[in-house]
Protein backbone atom coordinates (compact mmCIF):
# COMPACT_ATOMS: atom_id res chain seq x y z
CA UNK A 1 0.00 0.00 0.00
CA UNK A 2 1.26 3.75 -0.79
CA UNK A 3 -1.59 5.63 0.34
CA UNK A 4 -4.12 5.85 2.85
CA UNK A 5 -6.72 5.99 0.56
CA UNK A 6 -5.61 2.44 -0.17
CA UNK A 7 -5.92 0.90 2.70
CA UNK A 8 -9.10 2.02 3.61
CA UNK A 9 -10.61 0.82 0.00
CA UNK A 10 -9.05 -2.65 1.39
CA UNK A 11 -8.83 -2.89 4.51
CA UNK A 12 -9.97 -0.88 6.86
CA UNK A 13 -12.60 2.40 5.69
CA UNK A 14 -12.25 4.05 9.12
CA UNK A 15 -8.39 4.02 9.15
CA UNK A 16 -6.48 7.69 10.40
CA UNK A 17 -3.30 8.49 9.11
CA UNK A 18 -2.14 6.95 12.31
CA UNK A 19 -3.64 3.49 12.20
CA UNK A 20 -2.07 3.41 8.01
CA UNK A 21 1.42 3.89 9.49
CA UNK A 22 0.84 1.40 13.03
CA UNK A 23 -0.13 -1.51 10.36
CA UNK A 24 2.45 -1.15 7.87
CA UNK A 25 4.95 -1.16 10.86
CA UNK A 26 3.74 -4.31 12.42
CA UNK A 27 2.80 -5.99 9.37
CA UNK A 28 6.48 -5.85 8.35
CA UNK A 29 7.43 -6.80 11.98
CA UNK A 30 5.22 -9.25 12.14
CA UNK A 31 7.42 -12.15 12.31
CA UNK A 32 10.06 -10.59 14.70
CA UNK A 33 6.84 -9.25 17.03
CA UNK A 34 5.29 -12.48 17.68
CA UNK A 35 6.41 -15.28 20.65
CA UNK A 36 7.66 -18.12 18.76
CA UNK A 37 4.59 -20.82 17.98
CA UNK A 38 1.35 -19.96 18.81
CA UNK A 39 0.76 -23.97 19.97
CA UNK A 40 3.78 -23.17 22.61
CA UNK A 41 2.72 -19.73 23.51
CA UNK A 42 0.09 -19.00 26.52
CA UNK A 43 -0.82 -15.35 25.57
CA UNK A 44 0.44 -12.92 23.23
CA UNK A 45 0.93 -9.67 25.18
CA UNK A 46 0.81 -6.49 24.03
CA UNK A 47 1.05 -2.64 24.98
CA UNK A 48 0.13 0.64 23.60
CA UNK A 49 0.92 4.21 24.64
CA UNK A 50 0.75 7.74 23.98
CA UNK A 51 -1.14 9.48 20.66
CA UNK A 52 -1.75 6.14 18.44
CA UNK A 53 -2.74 3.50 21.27
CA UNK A 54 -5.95 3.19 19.88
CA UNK A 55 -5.16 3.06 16.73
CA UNK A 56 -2.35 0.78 17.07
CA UNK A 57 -4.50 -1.56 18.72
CA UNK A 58 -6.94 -1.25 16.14
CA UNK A 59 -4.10 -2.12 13.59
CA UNK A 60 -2.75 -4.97 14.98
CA UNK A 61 -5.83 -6.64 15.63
CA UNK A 62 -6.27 -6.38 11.87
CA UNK A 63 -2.27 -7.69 11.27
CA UNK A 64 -2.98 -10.71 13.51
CA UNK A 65 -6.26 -11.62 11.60
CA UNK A 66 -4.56 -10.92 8.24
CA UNK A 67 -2.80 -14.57 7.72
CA UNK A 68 -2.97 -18.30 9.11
CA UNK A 69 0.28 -18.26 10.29
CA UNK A 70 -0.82 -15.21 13.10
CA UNK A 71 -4.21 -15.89 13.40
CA UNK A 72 -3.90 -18.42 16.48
CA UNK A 73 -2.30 -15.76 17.99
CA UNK A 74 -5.20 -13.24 17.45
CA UNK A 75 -7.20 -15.80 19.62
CA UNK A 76 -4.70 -15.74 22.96
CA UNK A 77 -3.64 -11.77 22.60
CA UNK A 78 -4.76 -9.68 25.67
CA UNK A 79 -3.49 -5.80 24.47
CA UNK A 80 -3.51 -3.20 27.43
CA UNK A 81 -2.90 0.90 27.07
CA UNK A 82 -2.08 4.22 28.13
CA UNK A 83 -2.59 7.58 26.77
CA UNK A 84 -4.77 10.44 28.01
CA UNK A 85 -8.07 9.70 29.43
CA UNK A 86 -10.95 10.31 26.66
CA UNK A 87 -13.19 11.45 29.20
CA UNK A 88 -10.35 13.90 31.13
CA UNK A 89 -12.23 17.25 31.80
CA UNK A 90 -9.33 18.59 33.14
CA UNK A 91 -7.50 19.28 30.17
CA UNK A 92 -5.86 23.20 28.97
CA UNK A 93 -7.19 23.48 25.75
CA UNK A 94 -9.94 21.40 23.83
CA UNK A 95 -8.42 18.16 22.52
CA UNK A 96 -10.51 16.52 19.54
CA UNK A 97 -10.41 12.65 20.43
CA UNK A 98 -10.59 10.35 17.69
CA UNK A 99 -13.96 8.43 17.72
CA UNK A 100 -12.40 4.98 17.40
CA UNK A 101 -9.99 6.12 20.88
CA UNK A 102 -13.08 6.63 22.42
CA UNK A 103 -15.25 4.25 21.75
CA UNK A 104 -12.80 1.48 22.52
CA UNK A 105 -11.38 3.58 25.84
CA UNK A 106 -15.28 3.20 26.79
CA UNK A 107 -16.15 -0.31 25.94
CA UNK A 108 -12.20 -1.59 27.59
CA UNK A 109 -12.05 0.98 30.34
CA UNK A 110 -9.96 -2.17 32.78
CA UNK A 111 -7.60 -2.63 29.41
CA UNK A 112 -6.60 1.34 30.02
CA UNK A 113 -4.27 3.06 31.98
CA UNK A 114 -6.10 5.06 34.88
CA UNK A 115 -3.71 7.64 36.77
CA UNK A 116 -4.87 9.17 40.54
CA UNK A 117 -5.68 12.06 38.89
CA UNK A 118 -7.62 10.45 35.99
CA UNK A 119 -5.45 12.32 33.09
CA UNK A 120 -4.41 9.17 31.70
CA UNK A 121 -0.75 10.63 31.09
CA UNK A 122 2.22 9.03 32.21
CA UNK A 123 3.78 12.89 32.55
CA UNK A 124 1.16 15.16 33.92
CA UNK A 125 1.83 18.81 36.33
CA UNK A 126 6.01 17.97 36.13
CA UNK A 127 5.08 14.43 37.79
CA UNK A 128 6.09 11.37 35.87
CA UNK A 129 3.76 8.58 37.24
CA UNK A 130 6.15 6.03 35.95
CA UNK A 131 6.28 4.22 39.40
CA UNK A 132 3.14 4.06 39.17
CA UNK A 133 2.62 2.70 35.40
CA UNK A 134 4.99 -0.33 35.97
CA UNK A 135 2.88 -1.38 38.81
CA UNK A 136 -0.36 -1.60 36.76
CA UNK A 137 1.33 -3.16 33.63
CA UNK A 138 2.84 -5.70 36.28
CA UNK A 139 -0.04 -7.20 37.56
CA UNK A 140 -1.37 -7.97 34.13
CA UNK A 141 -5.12 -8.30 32.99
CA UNK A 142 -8.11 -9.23 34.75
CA UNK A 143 -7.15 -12.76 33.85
CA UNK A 144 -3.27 -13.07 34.24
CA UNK A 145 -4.77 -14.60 37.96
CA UNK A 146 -1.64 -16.31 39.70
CA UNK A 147 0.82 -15.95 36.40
CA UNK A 148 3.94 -14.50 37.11
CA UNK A 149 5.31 -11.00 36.68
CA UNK A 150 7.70 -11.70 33.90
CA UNK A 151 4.62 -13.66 32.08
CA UNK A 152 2.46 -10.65 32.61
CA UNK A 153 4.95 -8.37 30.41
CA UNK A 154 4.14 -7.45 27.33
CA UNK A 155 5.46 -9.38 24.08
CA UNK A 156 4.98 -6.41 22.10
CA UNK A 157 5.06 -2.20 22.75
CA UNK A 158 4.09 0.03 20.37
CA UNK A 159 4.93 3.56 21.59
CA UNK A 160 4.22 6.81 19.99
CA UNK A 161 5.02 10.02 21.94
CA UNK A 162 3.62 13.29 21.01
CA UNK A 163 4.79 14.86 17.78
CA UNK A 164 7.24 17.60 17.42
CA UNK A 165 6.12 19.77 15.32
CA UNK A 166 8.64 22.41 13.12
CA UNK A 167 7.47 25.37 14.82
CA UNK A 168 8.12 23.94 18.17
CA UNK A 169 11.24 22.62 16.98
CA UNK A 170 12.00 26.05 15.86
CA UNK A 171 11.83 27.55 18.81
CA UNK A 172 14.86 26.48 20.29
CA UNK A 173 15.06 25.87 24.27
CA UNK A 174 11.34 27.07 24.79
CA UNK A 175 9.82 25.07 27.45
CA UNK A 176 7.12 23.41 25.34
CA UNK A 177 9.47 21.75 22.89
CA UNK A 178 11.81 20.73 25.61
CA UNK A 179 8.81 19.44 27.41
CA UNK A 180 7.59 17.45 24.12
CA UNK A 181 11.76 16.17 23.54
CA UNK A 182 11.00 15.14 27.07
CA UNK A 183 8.21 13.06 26.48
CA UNK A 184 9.80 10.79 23.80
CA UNK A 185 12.43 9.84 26.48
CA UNK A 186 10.59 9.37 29.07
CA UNK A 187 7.94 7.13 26.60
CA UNK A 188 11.14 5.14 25.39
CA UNK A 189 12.33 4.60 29.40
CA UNK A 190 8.42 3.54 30.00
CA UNK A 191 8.54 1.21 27.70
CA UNK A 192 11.91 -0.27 27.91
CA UNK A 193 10.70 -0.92 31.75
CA UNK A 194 8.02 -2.89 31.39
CA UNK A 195 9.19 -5.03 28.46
CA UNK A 196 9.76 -8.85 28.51
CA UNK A 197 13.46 -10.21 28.09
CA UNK A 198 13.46 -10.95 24.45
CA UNK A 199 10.40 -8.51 23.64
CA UNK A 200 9.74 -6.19 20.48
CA UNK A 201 9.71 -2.08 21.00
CA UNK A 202 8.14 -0.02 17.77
CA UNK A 203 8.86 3.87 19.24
CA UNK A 204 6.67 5.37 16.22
CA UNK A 205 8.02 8.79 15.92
CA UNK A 206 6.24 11.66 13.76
CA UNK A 207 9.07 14.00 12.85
CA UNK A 208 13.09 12.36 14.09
CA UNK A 209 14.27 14.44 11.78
CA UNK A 210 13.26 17.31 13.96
CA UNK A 211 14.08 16.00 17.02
CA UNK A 212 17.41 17.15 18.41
CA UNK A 213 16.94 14.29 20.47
CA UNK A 214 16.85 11.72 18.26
CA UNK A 215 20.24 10.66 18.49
CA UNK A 216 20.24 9.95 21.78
CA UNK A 217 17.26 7.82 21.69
CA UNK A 218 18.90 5.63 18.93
CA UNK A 219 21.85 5.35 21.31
CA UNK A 220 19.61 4.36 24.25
CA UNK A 221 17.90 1.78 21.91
CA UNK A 222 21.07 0.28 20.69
CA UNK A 223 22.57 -0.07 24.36
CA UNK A 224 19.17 -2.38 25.58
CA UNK A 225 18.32 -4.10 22.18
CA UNK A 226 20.18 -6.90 20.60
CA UNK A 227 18.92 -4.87 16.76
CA UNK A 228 17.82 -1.45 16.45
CA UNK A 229 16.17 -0.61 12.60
CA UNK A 230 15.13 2.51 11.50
CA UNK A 231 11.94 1.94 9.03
CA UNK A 232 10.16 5.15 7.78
CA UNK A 233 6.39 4.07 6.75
CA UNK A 234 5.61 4.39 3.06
CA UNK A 235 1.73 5.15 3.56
CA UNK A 236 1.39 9.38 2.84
CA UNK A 237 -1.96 11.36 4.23
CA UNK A 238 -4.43 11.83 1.85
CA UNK A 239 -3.43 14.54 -0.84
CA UNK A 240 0.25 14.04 0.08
């Protein structure tokens, strides 16, 4: 597929740009994502956070069903995620929630994140709730029961931090891009924290190339992960 329009003509008619770029991601991951056999496996665990965790969820539940080979996986996959809460009233400014975020944030409210103060965000008035994040991902889903931690852990995180945007990145030292730079690390550290030895980490990022930043998540990445690739989705927004 080259275009969005595409894949919602095959696939999948509600699709954002954002669910386009999760499913061409793990469709080409899809081998390296999933725990070995499906016959061997007990669950297949995964985890979604920040802007696209709906609509990575949405587009992996599509890769899974898309061939034989993943399907039996499709049937023992438990996903969990975090991003901000749908219903927050708390919030700055208005914030236009995508319909498919919120109707699956309503129908899987125990399969989301919930933070003391509601918010949903792992960062939220200069406090990172990360303490509090591992916890919940740690004790697994209503039906992990008596499992162990390390079998509670997610198989799979797909992580997408806010984008940084070139007139943020412009504006060199200002608090809100540092504060957005900020976010991406502290996503990556989130997710390299709750992770099972041997797991799979997409960090979807909109715009590396205007992160200053970038490098050094690469160099984290490459110090925890036996491979590190860079793929840059070939899906454009309509128009584009």
């Amino acid at each position: 597929f080259s275009t969005v329009e595409e894949i919602r003509k095959t696939i999948a008619p509600e699709a954002s740009v954002g669910w386009c770029q999760a499913y061409e991601v793990l469709h080409r991951y899809r081998s390296s994502m999933l725990p070995g056999s499906a016959q061997d496996a007990n669950a297949f665990n995964s985890l979604h956070l920040g802007e696209h965790a709906a609509a990575s969820t949405f587009a992996l539940n599509h890769v899974l069903v898309s061939s034989a080979s993943s399907q039996p996986f499709r049937l023992k996959w438990w996903w969990r995620a975090a991003s901000e809460n749908p219903q927050f009233e708390g919030r700055e400014s208005p914030y236009e929630v995508p319909e498919a975020e919120n109707t699956l944030f309503c129908n899987h409210q125990d399969a989301w994140f919930h933070t003391d103060d509601d918010s949903g965000n792992l960062i939220s008035g200069g406090t990172w709730r990360v303490e509090q994040f591992w916890a919940w991902v740690s004790r697994g889903h209503l039906a992990s029961g008596s499992q162990s931690v390390a079998s509670r852990l997610p198989h799979l995180v797909f992580a997408s931090p806010p984008a940084l945007s070139s007139s943020v990145a412009n504006k060199k030292g200002t608090s809100l891009g540092q504060a957005v730079q900020g976010l991406a690390f502290a996503t990556l550290v989130a997710s390299i924290g709750v992770l099972r030895v041997g797991g799979c980490l997409c960090l979807h990022l909109a715009n590396p190339s205007l992160d200053p930043g970038f490098p050094a998540l690469l160099l984290l990445m490459a110090l925890c992960f036996e491979r590190v690739e860079i793929f840059c989705p070939g899906v454009r927004p309509p128009g584009a």
